[in-house]
C-alpha atoms as a PDB file:
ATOM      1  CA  UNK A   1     -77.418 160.473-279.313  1.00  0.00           C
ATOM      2  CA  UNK A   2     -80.326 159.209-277.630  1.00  0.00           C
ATOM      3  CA  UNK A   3     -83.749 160.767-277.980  1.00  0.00           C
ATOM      4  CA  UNK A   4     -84.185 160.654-273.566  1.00  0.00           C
ATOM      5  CA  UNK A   5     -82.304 162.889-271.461  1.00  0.00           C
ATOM      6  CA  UNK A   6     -81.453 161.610-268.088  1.00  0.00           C
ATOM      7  CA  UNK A   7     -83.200 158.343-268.496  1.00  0.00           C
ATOM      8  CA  UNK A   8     -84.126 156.314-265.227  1.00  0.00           C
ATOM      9  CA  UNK A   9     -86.535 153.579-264.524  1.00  0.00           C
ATOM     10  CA  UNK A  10     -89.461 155.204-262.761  1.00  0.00           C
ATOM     11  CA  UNK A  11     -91.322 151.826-261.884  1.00  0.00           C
ATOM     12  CA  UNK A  12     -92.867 148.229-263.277  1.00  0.00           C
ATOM     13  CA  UNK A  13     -96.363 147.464-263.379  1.00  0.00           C
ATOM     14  CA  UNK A  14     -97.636 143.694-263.475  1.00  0.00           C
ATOM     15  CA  UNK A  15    -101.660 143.032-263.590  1.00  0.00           C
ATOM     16  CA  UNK A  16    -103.328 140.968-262.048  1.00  0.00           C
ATOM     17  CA  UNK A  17    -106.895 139.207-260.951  1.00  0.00           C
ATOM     18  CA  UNK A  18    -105.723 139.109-257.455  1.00  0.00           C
ATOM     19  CA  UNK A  19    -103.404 141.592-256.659  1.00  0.00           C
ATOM     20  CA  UNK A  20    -103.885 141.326-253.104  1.00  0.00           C
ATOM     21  CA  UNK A  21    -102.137 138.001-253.595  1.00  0.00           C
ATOM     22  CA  UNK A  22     -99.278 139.654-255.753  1.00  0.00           C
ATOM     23  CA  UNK A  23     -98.615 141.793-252.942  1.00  0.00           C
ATOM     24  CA  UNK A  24     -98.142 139.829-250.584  1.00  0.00           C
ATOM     25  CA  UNK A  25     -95.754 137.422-252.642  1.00  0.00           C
ATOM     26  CA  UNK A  26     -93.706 140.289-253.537  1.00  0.00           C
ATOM     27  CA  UNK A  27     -93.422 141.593-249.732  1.00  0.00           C
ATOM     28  CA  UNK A  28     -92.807 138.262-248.244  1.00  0.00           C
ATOM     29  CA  UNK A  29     -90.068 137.133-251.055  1.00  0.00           C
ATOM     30  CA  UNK A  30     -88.351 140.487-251.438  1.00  0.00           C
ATOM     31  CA  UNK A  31     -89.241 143.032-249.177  1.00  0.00           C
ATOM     32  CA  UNK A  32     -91.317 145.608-250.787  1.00  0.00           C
ATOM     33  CA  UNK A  33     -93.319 147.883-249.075  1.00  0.00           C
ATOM     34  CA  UNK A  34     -96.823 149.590-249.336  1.00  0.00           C
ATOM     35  CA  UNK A  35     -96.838 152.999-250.253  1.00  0.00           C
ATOM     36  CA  UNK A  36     -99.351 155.464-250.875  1.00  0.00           C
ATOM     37  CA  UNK A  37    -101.590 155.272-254.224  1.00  0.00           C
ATOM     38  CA  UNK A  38    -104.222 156.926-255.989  1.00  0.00           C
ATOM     39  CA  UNK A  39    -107.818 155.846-256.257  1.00  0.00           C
ATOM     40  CA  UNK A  40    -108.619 154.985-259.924  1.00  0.00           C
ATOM     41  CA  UNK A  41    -112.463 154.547-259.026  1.00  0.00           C
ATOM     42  CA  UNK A  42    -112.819 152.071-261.927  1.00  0.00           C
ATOM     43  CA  UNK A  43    -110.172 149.426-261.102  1.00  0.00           C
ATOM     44  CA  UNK A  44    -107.802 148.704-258.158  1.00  0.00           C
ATOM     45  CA  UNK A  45    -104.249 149.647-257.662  1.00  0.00           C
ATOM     46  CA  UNK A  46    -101.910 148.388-255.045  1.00  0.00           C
ATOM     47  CA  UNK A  47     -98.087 150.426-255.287  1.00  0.00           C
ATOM     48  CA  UNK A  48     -95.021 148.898-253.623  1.00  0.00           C
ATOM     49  CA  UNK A  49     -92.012 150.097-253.467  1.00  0.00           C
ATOM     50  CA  UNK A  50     -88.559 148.372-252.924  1.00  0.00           C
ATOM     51  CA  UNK A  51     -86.434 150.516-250.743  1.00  0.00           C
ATOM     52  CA  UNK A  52     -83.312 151.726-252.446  1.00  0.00           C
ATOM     53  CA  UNK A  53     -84.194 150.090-255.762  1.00  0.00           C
ATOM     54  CA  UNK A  54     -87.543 151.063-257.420  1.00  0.00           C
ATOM     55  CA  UNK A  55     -91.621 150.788-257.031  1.00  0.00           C
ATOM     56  CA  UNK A  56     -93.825 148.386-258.616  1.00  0.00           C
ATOM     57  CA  UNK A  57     -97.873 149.004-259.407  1.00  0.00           C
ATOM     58  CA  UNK A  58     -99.826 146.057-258.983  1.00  0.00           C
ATOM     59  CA  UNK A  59    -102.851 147.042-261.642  1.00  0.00           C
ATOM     60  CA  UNK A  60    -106.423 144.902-261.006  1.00  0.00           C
ATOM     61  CA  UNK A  61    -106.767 143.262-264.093  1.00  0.00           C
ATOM     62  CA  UNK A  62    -109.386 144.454-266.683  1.00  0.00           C
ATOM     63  CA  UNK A  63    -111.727 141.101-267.224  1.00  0.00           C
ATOM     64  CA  UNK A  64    -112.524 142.343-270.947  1.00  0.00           C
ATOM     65  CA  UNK A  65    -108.949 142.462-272.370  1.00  0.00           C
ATOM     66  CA  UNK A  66    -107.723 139.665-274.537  1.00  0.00           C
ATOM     67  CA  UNK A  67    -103.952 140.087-273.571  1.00  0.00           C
ATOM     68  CA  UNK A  68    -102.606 136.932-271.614  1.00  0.00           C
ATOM     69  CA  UNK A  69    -102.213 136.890-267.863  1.00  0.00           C
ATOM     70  CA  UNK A  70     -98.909 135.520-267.717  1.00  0.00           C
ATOM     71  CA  UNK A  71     -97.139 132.511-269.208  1.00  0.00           C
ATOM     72  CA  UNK A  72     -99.728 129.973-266.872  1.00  0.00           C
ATOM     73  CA  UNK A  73    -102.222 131.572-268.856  1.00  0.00           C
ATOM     74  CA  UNK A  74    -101.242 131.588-272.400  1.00  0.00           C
ATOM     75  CA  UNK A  75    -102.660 128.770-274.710  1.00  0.00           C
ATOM     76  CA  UNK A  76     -99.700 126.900-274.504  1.00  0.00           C
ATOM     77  CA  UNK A  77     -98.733 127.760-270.912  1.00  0.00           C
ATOM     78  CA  UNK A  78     -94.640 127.010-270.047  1.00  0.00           C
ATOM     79  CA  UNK A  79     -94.374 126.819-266.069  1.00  0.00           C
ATOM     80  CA  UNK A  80     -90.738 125.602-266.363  1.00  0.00           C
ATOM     81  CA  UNK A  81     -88.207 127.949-264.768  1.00  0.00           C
ATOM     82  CA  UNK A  82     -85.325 126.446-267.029  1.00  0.00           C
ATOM     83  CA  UNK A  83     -86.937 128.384-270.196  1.00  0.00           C
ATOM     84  CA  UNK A  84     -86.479 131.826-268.363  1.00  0.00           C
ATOM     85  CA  UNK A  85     -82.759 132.798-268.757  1.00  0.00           C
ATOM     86  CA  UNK A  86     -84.456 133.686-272.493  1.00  0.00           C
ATOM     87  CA  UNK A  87     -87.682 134.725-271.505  1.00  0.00           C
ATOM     88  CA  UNK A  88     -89.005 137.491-270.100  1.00  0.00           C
ATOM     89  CA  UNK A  89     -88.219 137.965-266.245  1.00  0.00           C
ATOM     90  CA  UNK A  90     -87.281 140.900-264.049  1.00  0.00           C
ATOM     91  CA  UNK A  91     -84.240 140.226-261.859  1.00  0.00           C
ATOM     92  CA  UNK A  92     -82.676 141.751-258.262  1.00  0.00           C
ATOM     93  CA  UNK A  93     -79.539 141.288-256.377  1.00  0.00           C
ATOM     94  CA  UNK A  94     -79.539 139.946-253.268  1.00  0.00           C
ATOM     95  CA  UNK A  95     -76.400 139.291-250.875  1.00  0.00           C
ATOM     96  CA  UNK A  96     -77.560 136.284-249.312  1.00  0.00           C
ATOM     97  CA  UNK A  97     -78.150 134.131-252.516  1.00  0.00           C
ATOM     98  CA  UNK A  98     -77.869 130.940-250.548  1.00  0.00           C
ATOM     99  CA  UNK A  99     -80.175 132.022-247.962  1.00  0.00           C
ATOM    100  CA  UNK A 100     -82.486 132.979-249.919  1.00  0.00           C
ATOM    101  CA  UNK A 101     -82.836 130.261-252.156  1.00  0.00           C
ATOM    102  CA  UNK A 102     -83.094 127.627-249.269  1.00  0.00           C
ATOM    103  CA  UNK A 103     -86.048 130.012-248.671  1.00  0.00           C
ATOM    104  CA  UNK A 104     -87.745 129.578-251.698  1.00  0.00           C
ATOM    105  CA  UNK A 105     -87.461 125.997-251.760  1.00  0.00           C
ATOM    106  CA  UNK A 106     -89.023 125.762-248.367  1.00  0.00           C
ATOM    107  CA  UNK A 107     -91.677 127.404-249.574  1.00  0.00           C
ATOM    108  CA  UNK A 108     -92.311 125.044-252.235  1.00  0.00           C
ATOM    109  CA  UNK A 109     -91.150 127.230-255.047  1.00  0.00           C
ATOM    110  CA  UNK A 110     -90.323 125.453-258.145  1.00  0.00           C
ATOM    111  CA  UNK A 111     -86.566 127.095-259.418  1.00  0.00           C
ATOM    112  CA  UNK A 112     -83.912 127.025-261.816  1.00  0.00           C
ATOM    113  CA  UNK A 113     -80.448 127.633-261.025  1.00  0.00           C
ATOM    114  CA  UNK A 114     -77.306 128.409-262.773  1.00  0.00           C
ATOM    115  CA  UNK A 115     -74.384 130.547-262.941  1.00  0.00           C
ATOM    116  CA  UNK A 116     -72.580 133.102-265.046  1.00  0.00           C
ATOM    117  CA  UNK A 117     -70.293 131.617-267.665  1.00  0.00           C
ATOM    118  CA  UNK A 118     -67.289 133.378-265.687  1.00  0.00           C
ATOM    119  CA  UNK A 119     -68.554 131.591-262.716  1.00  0.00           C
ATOM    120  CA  UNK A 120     -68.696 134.840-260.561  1.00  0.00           C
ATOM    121  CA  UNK A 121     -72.979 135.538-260.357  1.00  0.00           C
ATOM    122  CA  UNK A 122     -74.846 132.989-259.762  1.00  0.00           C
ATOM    123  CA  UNK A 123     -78.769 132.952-260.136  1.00  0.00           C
ATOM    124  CA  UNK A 124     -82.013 131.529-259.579  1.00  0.00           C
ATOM    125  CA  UNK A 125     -85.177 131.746-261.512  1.00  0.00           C
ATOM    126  CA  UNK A 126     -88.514 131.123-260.602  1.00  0.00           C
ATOM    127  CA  UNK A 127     -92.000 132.631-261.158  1.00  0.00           C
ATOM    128  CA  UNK A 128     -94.467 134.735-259.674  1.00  0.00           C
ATOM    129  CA  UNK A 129     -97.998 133.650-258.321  1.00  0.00           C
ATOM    130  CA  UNK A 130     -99.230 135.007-261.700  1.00  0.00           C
ATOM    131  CA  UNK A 131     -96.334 133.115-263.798  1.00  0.00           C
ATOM    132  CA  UNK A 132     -94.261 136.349-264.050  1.00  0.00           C
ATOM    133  CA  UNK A 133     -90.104 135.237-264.341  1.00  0.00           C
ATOM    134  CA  UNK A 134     -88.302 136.407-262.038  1.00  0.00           C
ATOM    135  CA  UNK A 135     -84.509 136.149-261.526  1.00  0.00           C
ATOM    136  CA  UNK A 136     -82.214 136.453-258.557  1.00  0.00           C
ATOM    137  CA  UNK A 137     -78.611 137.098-258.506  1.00  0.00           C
ATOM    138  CA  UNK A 138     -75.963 136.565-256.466  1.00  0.00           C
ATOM    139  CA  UNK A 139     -73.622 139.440-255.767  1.00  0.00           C
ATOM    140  CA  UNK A 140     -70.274 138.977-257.981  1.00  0.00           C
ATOM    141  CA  UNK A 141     -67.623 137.083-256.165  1.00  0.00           C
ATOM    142  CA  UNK A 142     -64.077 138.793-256.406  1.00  0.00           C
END
């Protein structure tokens, strides 16, 4: 039996040193909206939220820490969208994969593609301004 009761996702949080910039990626590619946020007097916030799905808080990244940005900014930084179906990336659904993709190429958008091995969901991968993975999915075919 698990230790949670009623277990949900509540939100994601990626930092950032411009998350100005984050935002607006994540509201031009997918939608998300601003919502109201606190003021942490110390460091900058920006919360989204993804109608019907969940919220994400963009968190102003703290200049002293010694944790890596993202994969651009690791010692050995991998910007290759073929290594993320097993890295770390968060993924959505969308219903108009093909669409959307087109979209991301015409914006330059560097992406990985591939499908299911049952053939029925196909995705996309790609990154992030700040070299988060993200993944797309196609909603499965009948």
């Amino acid at each position: 039996m698990a230790v949670a009761e009623a277990a949900c996702l509540n939100h994601i949080s990626r930092e950032s040193s411009d998350i100005k910039r984050l935002a607006n990626f994540y509201k031009e590619i997918f939608g998300f909206e601003e919502i109201e946020r606190p003021d942490f007097g110390e460091f900058k916030v920006i919360w989204l939220n993804l109608p019907g799905a969940f919220p994400m808080h963009l968190i102003e990244r703290n200049p002293l820490t010694k944790l890596p940005e993202g994969p651009y900014s690791a010692t050995s930084a991998v910007a290759d969208p073929s290594h993320l179906p097993r890295g770390h990336h968060i993924c959505f659904t969308v219903s108009n994969f093909d669409s959307f993709v087109q979209s991301l190429k015409d914006k330059g958008i560097q992406t990985f593609q591939r499908s299911l091995p049952n053939g029925k969901v196909r995705q996309v991968f790609f990154f992030d301004p700040d070299g988060n993975g993200l993944e797309v999915a196609s909603r499965e075919a009948p």
